[in-house]
C-alpha atoms as a PDB file:
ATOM      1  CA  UNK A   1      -6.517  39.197 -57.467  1.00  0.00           C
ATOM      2  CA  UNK A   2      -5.134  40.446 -53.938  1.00  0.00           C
ATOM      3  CA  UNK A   3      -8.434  39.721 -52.556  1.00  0.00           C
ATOM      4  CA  UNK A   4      -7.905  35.949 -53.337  1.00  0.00           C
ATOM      5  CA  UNK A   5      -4.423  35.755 -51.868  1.00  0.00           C
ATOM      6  CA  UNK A   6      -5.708  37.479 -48.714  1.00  0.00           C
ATOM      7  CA  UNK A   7      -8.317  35.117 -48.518  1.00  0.00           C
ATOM      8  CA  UNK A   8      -6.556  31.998 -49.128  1.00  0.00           C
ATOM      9  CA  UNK A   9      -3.969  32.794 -46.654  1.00  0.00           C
ATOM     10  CA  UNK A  10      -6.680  33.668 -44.081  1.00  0.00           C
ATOM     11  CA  UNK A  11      -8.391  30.012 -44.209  1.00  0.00           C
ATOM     12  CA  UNK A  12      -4.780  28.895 -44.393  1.00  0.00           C
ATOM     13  CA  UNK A  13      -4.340  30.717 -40.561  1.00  0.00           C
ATOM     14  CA  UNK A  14      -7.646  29.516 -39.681  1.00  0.00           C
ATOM     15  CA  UNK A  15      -7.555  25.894 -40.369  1.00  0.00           C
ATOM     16  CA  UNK A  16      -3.558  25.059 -38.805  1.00  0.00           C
ATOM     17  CA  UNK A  17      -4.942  27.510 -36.224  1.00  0.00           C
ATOM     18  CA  UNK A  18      -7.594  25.589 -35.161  1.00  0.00           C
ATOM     19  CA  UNK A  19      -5.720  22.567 -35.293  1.00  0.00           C
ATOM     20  CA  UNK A  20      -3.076  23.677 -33.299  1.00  0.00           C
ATOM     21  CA  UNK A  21      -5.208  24.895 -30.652  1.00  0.00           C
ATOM     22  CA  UNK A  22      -7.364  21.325 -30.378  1.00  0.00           C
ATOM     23  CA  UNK A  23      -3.608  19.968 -30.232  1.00  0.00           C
ATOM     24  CA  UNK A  24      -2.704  22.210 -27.349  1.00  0.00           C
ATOM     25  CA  UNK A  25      -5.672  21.664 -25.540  1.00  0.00           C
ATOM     26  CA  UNK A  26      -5.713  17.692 -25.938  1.00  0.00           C
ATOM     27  CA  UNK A  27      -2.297  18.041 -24.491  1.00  0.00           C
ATOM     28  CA  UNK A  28      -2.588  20.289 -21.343  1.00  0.00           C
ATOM     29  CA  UNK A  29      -5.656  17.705 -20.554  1.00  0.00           C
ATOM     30  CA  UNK A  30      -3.017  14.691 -20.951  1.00  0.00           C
ATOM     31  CA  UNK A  31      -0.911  16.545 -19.023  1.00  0.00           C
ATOM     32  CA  UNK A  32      -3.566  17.312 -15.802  1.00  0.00           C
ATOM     33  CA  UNK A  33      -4.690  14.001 -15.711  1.00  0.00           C
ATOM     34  CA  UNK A  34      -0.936  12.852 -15.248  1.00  0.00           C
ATOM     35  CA  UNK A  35      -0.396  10.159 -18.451  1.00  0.00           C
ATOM     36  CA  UNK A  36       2.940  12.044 -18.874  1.00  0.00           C
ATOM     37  CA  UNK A  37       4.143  12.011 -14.544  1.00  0.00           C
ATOM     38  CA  UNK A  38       6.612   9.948 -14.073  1.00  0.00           C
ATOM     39  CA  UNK A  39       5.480   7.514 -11.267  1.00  0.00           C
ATOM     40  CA  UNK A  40       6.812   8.187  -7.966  1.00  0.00           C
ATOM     41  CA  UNK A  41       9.874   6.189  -6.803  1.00  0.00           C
ATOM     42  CA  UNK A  42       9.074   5.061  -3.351  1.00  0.00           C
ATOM     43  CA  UNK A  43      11.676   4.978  -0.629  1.00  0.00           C
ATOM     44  CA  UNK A  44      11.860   4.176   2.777  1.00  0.00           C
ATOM     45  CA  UNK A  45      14.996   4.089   4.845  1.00  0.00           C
ATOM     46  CA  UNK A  46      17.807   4.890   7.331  1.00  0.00           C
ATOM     47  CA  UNK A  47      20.225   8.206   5.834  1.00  0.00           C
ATOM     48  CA  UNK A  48      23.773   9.176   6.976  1.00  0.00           C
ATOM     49  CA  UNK A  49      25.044   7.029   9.629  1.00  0.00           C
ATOM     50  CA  UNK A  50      23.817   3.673   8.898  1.00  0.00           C
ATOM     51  CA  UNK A  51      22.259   1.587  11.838  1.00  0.00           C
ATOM     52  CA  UNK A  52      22.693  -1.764  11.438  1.00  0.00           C
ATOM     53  CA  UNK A  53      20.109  -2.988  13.244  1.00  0.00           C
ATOM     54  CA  UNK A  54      16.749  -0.704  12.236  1.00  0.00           C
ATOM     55  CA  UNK A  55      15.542  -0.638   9.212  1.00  0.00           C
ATOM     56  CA  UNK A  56      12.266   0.884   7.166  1.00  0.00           C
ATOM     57  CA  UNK A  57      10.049  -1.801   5.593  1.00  0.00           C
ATOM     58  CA  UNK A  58       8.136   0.110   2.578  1.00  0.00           C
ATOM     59  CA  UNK A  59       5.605  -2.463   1.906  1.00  0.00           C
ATOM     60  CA  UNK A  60       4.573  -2.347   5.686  1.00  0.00           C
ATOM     61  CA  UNK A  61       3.957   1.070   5.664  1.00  0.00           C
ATOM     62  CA  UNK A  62       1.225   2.837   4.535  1.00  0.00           C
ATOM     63  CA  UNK A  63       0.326   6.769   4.230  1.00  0.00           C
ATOM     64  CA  UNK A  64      -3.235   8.569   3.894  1.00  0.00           C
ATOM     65  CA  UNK A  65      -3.992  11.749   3.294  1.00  0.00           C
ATOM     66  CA  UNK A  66      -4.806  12.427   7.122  1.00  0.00           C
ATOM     67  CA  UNK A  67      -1.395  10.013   7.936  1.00  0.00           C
ATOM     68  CA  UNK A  68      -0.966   6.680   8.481  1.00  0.00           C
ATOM     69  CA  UNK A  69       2.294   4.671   9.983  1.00  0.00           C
ATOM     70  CA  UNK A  70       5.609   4.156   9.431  1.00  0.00           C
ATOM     71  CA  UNK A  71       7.046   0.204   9.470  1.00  0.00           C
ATOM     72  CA  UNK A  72      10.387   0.117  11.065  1.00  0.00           C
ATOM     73  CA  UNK A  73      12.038  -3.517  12.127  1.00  0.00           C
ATOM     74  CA  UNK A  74      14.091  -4.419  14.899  1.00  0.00           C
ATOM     75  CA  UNK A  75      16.869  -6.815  13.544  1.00  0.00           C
ATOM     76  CA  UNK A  76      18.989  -6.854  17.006  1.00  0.00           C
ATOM     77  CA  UNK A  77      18.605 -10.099  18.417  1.00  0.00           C
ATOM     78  CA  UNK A  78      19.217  -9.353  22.310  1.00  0.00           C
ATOM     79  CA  UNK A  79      18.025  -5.934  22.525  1.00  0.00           C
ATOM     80  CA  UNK A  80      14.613  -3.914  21.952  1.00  0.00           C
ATOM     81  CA  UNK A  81      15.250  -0.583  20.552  1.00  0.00           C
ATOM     82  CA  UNK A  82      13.238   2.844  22.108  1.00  0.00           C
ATOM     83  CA  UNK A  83      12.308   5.475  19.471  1.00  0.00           C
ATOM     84  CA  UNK A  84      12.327   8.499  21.465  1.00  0.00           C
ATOM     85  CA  UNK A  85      10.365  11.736  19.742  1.00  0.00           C
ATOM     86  CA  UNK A  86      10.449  12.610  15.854  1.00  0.00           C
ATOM     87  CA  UNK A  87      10.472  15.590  14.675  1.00  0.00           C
ATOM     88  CA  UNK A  88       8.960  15.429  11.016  1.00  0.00           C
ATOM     89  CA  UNK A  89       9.672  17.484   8.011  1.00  0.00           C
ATOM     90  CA  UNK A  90       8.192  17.488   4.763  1.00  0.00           C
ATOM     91  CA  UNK A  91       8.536  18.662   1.548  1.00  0.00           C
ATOM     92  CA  UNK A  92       6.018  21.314  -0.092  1.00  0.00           C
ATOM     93  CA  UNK A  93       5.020  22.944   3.357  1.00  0.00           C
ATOM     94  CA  UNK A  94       2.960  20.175   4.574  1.00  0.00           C
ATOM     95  CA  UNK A  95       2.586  19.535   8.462  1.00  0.00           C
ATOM     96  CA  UNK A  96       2.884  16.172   9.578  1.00  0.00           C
ATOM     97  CA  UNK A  97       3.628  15.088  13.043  1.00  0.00           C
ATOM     98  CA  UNK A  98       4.381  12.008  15.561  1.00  0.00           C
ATOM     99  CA  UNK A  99       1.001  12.134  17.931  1.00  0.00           C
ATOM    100  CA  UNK A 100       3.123  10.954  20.952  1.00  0.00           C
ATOM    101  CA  UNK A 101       6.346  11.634  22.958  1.00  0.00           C
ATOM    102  CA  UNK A 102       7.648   8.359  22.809  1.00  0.00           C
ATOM    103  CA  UNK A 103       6.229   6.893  19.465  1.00  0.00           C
ATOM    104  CA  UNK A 104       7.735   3.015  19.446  1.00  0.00           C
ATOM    105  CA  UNK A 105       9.321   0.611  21.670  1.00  0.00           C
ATOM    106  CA  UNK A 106      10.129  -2.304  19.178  1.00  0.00           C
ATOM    107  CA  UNK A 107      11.427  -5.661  20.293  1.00  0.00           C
ATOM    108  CA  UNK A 108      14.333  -7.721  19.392  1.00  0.00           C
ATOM    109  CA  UNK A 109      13.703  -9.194  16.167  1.00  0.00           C
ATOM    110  CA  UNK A 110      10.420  -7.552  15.576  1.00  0.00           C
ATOM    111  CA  UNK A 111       8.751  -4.996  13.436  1.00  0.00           C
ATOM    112  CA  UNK A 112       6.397  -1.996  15.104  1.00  0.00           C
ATOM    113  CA  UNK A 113       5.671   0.962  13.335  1.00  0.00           C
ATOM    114  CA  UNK A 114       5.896   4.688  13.927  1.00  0.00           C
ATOM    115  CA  UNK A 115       2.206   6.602  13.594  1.00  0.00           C
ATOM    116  CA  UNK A 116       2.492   9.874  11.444  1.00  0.00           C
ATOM    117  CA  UNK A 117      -0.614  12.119  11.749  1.00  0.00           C
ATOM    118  CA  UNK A 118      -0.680  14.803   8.820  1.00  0.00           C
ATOM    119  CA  UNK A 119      -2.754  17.289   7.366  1.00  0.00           C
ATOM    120  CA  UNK A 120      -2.971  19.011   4.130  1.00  0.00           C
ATOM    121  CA  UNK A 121      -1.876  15.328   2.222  1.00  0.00           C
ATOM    122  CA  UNK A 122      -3.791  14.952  -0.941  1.00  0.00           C
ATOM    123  CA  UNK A 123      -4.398  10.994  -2.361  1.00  0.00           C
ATOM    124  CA  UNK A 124      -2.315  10.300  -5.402  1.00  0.00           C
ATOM    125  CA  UNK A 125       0.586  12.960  -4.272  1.00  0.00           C
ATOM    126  CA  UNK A 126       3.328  11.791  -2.396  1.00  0.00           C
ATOM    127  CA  UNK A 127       4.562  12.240   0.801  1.00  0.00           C
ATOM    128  CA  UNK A 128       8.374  13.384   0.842  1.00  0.00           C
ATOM    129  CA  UNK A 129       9.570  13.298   4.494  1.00  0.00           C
ATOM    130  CA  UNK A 130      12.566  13.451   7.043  1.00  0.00           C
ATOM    131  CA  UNK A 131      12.027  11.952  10.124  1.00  0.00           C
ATOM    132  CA  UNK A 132      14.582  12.712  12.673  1.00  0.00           C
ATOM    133  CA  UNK A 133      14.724  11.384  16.334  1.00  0.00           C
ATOM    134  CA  UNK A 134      16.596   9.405  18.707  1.00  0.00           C
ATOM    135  CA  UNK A 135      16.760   5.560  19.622  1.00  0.00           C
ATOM    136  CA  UNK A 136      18.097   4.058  22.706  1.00  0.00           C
ATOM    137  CA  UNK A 137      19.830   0.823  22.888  1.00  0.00           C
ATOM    138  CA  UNK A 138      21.433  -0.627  25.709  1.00  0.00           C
ATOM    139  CA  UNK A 139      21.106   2.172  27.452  1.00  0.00           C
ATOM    140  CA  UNK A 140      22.936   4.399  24.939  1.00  0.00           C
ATOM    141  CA  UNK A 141      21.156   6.904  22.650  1.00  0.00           C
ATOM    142  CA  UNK A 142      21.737   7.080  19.115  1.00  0.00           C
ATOM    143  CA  UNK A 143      20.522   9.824  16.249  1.00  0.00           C
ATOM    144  CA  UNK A 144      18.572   8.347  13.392  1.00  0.00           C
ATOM    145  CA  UNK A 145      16.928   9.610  10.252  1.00  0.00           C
ATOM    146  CA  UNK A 146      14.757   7.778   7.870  1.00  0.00           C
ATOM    147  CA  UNK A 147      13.921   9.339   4.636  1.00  0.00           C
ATOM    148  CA  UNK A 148      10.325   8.536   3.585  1.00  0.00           C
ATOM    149  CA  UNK A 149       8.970   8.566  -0.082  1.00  0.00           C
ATOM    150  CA  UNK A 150       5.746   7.232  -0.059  1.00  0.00           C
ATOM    151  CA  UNK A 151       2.264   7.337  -2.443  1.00  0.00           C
ATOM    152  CA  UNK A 152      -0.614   8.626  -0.544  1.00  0.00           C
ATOM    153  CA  UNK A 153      -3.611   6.528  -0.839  1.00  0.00           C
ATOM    154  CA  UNK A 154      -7.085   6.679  -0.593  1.00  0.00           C
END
């Protein structure tokens, strides 16, 4: 009679066992091929003292996993504004980098971009990034920041 009760409790272990492992397993896949990520919340603009006149145009810019370019607009009317050098910082010890000294002279009323060269991006990650630097503007220089969150694709 114990022999019975062993048994039956034994394909009792086995069969939720089995069950809850093909669960498990179904679930770490959902999980790895991201159906439960949240999708990222792309941002692009100016932090802490706000600029009036410069702003970051998200659907203008676009990021790569080797880089890509950052769309900033002029809204001044009479005056171009200077982007002196960036410095770059980014989340998740990723290097990315301004390739020039003196990245973007944009025009009065016009939109240029900023060119970010990275490495170590991967497609479908995102890009989390500080870029700090200077601006001149009739013949004054002014700190800005923009804070960059931005899908990398293909």
């Amino acid at each position: 009679m114990m022999s019975k009760k062993g048994q039956a409790a034994m394909e009792f272990l086995m069969t939720y066992g089995w069950a809850i492992l093909i669960a498990i397993v179904a679930i770490a896949a959902l999980i790895a091929f991201g159906v439960f990520s949240s999708p990222v919340q792309e941002t692009c603009g100016v932090v802490g003292v706000i600029v009036q006149g410069v702003t970051c145009d998200l659907s203008s810019t676009s990021i790569g996993p080797d880089g890509g370019n950052i769309s900033v607009s002029n809204n001044f009317l009479d005056s171009s504004v200077d982007f002196g050098p960036m410095t770059i910082t980014v989340k998740g010890g990723l290097t990315c980098t301004s390739p020039t000294t003196d990245p973007a002279v944009i025009d009065a009323g016009k939109t240029g971009t900023i060119d970010v060269v990275c490495s170590g991006l991967t497609a479908g990650k995102s890009l989390d990034a500080t870029l700090s630097g200077n601006y001149t503007l009739n013949s004054q220089t002014y700190p800005v920041t923009f804070k960059l969150v931005k899908k990398i694709h293909v």
